[in-house]
Protein backbone atom coordinates (compact mmCIF):
# COMPACT_ATOMS: atom_id res chain seq x y z
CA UNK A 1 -19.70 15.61 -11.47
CA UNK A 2 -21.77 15.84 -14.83
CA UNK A 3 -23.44 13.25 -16.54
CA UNK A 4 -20.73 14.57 -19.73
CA UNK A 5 -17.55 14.35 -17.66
CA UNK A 6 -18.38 11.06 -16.36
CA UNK A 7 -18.62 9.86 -19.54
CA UNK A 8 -15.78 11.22 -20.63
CA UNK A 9 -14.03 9.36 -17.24
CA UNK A 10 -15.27 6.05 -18.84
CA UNK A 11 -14.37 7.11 -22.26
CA UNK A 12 -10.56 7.58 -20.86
CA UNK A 13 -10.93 4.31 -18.60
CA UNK A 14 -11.39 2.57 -21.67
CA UNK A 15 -8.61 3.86 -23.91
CA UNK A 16 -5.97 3.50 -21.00
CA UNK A 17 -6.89 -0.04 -19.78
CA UNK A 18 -8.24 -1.59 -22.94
CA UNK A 19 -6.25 -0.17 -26.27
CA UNK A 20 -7.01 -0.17 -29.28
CA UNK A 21 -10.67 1.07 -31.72
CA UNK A 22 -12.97 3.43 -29.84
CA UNK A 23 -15.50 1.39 -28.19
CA UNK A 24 -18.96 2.70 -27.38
CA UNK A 25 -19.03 4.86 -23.43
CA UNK A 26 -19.04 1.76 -20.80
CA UNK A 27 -19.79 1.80 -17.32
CA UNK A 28 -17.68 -1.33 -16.70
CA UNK A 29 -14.55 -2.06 -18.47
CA UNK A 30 -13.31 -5.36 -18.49
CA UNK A 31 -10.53 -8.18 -20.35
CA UNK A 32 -10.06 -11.89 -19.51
CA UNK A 33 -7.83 -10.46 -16.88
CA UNK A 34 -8.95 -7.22 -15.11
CA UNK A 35 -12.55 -5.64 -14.75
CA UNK A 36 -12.63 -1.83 -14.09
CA UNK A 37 -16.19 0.04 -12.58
CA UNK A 38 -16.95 3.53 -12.58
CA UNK A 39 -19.72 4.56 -10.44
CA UNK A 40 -20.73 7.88 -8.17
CA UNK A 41 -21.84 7.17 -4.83
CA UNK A 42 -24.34 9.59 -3.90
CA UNK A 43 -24.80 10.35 -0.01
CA UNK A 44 -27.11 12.92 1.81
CA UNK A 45 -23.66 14.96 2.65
CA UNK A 46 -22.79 14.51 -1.42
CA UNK A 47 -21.17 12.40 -3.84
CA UNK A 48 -18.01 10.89 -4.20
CA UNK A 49 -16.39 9.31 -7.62
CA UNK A 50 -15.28 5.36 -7.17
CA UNK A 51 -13.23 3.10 -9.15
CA UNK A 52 -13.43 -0.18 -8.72
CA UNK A 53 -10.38 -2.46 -10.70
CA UNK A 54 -10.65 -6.76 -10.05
CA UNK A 55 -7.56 -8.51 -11.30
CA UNK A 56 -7.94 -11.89 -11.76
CA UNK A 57 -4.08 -12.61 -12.86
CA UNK A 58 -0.75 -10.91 -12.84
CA UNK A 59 -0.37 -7.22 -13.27
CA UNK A 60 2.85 -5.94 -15.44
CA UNK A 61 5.25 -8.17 -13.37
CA UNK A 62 3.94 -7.56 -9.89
CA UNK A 63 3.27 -11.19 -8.51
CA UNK A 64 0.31 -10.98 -5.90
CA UNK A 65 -0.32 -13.70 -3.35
CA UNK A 66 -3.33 -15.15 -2.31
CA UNK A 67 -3.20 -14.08 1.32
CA UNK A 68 -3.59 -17.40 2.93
CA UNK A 69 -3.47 -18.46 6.43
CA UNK A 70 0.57 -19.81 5.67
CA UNK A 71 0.74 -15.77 4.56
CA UNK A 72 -0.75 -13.95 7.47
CA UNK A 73 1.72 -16.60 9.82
CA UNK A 74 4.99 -15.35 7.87
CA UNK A 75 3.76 -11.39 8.01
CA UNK A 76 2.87 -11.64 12.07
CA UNK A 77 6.67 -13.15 12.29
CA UNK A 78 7.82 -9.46 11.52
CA UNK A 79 5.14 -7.68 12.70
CA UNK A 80 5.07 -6.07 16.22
CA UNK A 81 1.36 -6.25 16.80
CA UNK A 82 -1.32 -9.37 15.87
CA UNK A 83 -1.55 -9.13 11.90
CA UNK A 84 -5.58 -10.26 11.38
CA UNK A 85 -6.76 -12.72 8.87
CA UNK A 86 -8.33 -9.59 7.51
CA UNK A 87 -6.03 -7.13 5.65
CA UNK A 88 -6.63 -3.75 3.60
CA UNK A 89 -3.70 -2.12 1.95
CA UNK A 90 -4.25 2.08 1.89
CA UNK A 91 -2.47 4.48 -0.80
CA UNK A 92 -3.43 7.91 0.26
CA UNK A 93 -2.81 11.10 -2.90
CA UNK A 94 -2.68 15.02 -1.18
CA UNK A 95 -1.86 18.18 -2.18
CA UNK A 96 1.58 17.99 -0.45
CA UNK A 97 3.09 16.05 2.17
CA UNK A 98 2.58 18.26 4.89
CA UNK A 99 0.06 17.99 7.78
CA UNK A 100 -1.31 21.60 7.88
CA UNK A 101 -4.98 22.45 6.99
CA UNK A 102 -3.83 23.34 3.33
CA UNK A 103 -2.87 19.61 2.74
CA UNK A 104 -5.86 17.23 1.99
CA UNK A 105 -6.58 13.85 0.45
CA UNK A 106 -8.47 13.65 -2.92
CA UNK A 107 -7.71 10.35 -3.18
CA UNK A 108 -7.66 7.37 -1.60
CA UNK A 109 -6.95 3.72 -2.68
CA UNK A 110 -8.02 0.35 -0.49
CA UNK A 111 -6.52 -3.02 -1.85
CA UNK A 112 -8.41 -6.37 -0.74
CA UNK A 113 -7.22 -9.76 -1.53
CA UNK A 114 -9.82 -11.74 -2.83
CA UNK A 115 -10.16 -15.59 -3.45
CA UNK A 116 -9.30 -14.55 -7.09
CA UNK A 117 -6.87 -11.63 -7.11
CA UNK A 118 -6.56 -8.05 -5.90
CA UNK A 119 -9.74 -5.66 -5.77
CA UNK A 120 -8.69 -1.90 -6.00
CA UNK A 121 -11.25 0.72 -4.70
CA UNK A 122 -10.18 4.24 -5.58
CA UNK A 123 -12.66 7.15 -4.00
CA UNK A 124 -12.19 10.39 -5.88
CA UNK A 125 -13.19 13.75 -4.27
CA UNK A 126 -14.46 15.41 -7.39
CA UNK A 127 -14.73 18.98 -5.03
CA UNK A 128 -13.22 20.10 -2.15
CA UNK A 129 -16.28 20.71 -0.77
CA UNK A 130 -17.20 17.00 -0.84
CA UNK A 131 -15.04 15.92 1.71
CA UNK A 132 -17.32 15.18 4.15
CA UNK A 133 -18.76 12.53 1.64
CA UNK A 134 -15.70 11.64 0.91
CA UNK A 135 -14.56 10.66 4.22
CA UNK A 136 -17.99 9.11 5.00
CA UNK A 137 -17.64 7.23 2.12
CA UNK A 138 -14.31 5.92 3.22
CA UNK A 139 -15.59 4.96 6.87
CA UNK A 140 -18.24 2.46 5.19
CA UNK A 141 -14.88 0.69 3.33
CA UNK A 142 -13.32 -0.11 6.09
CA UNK A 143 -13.22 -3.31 8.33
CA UNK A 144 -13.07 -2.53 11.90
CA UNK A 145 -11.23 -5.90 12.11
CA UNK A 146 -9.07 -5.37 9.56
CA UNK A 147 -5.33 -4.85 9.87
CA UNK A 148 -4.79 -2.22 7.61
CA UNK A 149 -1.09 -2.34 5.63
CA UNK A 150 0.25 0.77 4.27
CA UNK A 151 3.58 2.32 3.02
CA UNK A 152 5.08 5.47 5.03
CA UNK A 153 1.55 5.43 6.63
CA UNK A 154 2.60 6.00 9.97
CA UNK A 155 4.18 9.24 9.10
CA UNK A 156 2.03 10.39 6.57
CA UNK A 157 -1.20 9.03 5.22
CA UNK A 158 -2.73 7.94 8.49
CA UNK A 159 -1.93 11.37 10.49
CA UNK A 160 -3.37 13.02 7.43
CA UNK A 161 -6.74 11.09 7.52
CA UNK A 162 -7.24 11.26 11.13
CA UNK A 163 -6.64 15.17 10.82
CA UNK A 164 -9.05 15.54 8.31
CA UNK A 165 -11.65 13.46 9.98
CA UNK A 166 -10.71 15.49 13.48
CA UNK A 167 -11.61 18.65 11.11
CA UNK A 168 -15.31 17.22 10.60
CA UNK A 169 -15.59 16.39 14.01
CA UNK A 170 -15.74 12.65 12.99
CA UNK A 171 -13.40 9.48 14.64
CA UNK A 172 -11.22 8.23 12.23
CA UNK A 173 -11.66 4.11 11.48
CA UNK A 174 -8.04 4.07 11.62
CA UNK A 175 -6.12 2.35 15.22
CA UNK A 176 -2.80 1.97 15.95
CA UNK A 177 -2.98 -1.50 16.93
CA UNK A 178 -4.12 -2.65 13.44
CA UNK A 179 -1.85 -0.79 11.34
CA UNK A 180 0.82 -1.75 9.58
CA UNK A 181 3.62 0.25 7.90
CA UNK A 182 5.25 -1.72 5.45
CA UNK A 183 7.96 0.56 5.06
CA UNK A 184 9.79 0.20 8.54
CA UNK A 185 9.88 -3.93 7.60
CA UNK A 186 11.60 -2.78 4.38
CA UNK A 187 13.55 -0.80 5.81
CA UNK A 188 15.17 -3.00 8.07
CA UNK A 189 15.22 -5.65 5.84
CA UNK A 190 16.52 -4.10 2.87
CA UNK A 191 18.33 -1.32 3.45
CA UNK A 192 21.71 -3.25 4.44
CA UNK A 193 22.06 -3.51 0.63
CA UNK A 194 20.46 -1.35 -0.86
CA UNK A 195 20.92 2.90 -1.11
CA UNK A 196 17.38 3.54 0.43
CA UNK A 197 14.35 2.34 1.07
CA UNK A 198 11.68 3.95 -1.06
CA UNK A 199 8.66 1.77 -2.63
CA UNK A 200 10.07 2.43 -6.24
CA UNK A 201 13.65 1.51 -5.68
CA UNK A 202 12.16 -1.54 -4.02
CA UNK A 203 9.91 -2.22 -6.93
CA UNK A 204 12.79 -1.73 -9.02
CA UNK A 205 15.35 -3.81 -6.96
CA UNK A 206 13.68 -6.53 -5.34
CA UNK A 207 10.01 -6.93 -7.41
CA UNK A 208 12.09 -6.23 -10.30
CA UNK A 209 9.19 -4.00 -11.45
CA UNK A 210 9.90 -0.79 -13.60
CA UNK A 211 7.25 1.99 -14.46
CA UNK A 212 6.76 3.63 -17.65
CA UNK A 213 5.07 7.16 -17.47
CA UNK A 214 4.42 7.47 -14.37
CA UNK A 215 3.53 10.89 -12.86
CA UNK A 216 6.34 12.40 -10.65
CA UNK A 217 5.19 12.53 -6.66
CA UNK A 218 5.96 16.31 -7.04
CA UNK A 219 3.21 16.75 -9.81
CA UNK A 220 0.17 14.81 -8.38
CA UNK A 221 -1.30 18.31 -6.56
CA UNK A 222 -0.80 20.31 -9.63
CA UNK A 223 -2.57 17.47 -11.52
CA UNK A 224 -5.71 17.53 -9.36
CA UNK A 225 -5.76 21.70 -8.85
CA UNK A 226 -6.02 21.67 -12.75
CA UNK A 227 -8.31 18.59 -12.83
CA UNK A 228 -10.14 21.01 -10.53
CA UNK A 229 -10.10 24.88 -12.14
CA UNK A 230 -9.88 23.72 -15.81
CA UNK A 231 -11.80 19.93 -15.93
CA UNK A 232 -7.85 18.47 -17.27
CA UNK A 233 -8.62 14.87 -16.79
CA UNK A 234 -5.50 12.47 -18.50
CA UNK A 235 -3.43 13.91 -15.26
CA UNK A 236 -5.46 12.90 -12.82
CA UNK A 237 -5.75 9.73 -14.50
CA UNK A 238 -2.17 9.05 -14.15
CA UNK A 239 -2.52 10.49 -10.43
CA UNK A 240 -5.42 7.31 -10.42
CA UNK A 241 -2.33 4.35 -11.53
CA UNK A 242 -0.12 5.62 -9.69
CA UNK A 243 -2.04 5.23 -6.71
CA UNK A 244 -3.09 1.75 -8.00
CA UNK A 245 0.39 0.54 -8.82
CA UNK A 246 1.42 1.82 -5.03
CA UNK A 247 -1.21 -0.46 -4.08
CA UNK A 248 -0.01 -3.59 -6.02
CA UNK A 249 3.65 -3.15 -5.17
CA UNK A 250 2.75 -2.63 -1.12
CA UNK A 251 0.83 -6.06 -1.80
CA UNK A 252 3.77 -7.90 -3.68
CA UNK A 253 6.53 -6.32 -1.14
CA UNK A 254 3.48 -7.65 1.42
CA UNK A 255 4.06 -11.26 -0.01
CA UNK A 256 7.60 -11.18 -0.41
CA UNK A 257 8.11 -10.77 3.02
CA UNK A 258 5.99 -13.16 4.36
CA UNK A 259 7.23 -16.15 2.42
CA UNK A 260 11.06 -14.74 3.75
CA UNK A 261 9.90 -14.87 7.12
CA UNK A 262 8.90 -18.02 6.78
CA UNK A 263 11.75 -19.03 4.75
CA UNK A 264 14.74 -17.04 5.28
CA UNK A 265 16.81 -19.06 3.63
CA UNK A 266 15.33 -18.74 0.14
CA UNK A 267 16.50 -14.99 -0.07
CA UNK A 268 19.77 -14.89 -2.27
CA UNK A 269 22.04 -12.43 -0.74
CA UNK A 270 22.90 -13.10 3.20
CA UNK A 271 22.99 -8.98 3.73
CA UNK A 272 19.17 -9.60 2.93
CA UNK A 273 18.66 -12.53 5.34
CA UNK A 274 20.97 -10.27 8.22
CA UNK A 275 18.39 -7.20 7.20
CA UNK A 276 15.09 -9.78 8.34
CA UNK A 277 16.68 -10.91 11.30
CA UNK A 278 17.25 -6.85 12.63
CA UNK A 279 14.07 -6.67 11.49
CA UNK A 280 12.27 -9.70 13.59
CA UNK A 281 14.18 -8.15 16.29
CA UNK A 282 11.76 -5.42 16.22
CA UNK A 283 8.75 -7.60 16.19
CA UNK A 284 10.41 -9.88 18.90
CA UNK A 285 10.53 -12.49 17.46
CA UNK A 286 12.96 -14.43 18.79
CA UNK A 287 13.04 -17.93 17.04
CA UNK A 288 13.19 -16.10 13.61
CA UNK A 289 16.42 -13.79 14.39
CA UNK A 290 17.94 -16.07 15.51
CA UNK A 291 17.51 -18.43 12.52
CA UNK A 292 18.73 -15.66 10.46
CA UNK A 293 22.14 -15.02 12.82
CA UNK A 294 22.69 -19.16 11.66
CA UNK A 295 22.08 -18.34 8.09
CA UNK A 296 24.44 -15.42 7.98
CA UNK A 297 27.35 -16.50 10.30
CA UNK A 298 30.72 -15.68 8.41
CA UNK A 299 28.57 -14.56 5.28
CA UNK A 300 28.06 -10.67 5.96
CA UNK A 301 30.78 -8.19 7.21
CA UNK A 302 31.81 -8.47 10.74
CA UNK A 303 29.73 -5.65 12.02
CA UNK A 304 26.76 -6.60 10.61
CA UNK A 305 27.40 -10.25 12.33
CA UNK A 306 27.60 -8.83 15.08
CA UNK A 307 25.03 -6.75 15.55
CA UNK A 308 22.70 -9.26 15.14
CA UNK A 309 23.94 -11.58 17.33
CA UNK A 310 24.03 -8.74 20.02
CA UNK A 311 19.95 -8.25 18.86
CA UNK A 312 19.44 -12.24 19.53
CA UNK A 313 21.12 -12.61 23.14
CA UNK A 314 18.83 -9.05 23.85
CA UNK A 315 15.74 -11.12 22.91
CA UNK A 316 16.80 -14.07 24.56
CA UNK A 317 17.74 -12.61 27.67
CA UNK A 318 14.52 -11.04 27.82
CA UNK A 319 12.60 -14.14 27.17
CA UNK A 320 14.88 -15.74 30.19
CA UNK A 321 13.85 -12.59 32.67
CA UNK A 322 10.06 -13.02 31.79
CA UNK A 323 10.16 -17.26 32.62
């Protein structure tokens, strides 16, 4: 990328995150609240374009936790593998939502909680013909430790990355036992009530969150082809929140659930509290369902009841068979 449309990057950065007079071209762009870095990382296979966002306090009205010890406890309660005291939440952006060799990642978002807030690193694949970089680039982010927590992952971004990285002849950082989807929690737990399950009704429904001009899923690849043939930049950059407000919502949903599987009885309506007792059925976990079938006994419709109870003497039973 040039030395003028990098500047013109920051010059954007600063008018979307911090309103108001023109300011001189920054590198960093900061408030008492959130500090934003634009950089290029330069590698002997090429260069790739990061973003780096620090939020100190709350963003719109996502609330992020802390992710504590007490946290990491509530989220291995619904989780059917070991959840580590390392997490990174992934937000991948294609060109469509296939898996064939047309359909590639230019972007790619990695959420750590920090001892002061969320850090968002965004890597940007200026060219198609940086991917290699790219990808490189991506392996040095990420924590072979780490459980990493996405959103539709399973299905979608991880199979993508891990074709991509097959395509370089490279091994993806990217297991099965340390990742996460999100979505098939949510799923469970909140689509009793709810009409489906997508992160935006969610945000909408249970974070209570509402975006405001945010780019359709549809239009993200026709933002980056003409980010691409024509230099259009104030696309992309909505392409760029997007992906960072995916990021905070999978890390509020993230905290919501853990404090409800630690407290079930502090979520409101019992269809909820029926939904996270199916869904620590799936993670086994057998002392939490059937807290859940106590909490919701004569409160949700007879089938529902049911069915859970029917999930609890299944777990139970098993538990009896393996002493």
């Amino acid at each position: 990328m040039s030395d003028t449309a990098l500047d013109l990057f920051r010059t954007r950065l600063s008018q979307i995150w911090l309103p108001g007079p023109p300011q001189p071209i920054p590198s960093t762009v900061s408030d008492h609240q959130h500090h934003v870095q634009l950089q290029e990382v330069r590698l002997p296979s090429g260069q790739v374009l990061v973003i780096e966002e620090e939020w100190t306090g709350l963003r719109e009205a996502y609330s992020v936790p802390r992710f504590s010890e007490d946290l990491r406890q509530g989220l291995s309660l619904l989780s059917p593998q070991p959840v580590s005291s390392s997490v990174i939440l992934l937000d991948v952006e294609s060109m469509g939502l296939g898996q064939g060799a047309g359909n590639y990642p230019f972007l790619t978002g990695l959420g750590y909680f920090s001892a002061v807030g969320l850090r968002i690193h965004q890597a940007l694949m200026t060219s198609p013909a940086e991917e290699q970089a790219y990808l490189e680039h991506l392996c040095s982010c990420m924590d072979t430790d780490a459980t990493v927590v996405t959103y539709n992952g399973a299905t979608f971004d991880i199979p993508l990355l891990r074709s991509r990285f097959a395509l370089h002849d490279r091994e993806a950082p990217l297991d099965d036992e340390q990742h996460l989807d999100l979505m098939k929690i949510a799923r469970t737990v909140w689509q009793p009530r709810l009409s489906g399950y997508r992160l935006q009704l969610l945000e909408q429904q249970i974070l209570g969150v509402h975006r405001h001009n945010d780019i359709a899923p549809e239009e993200i690849p026709t933002a980056y082809a003409n980010f691409l043939q024509q230099g259009e930049i104030d696309s992309l950059m909505k392409v760029i929140e997007h992906n960072a407000q995916d990021l905070f919502a999978v890390a509020a949903m993230l905290g919501r659930l853990a404090v409800a599987a630690k407290e079930p009885e502090e979520l409101e309506d019992p269809l909820d509290i029926a939904g996270l007792g199916l869904a620590a059925h799936k993670a086994l976990c057998t002392p939490l369902a059937r807290r859940c079938l106590e909490l919701v006994q004569g409160q949700v419709p007879g089938d529902m009841e049911t069915k859970l109870a029917r999930k609890v003497r299944s777990l139970e039973k098993k538990k009896w068979t393996q002493e």
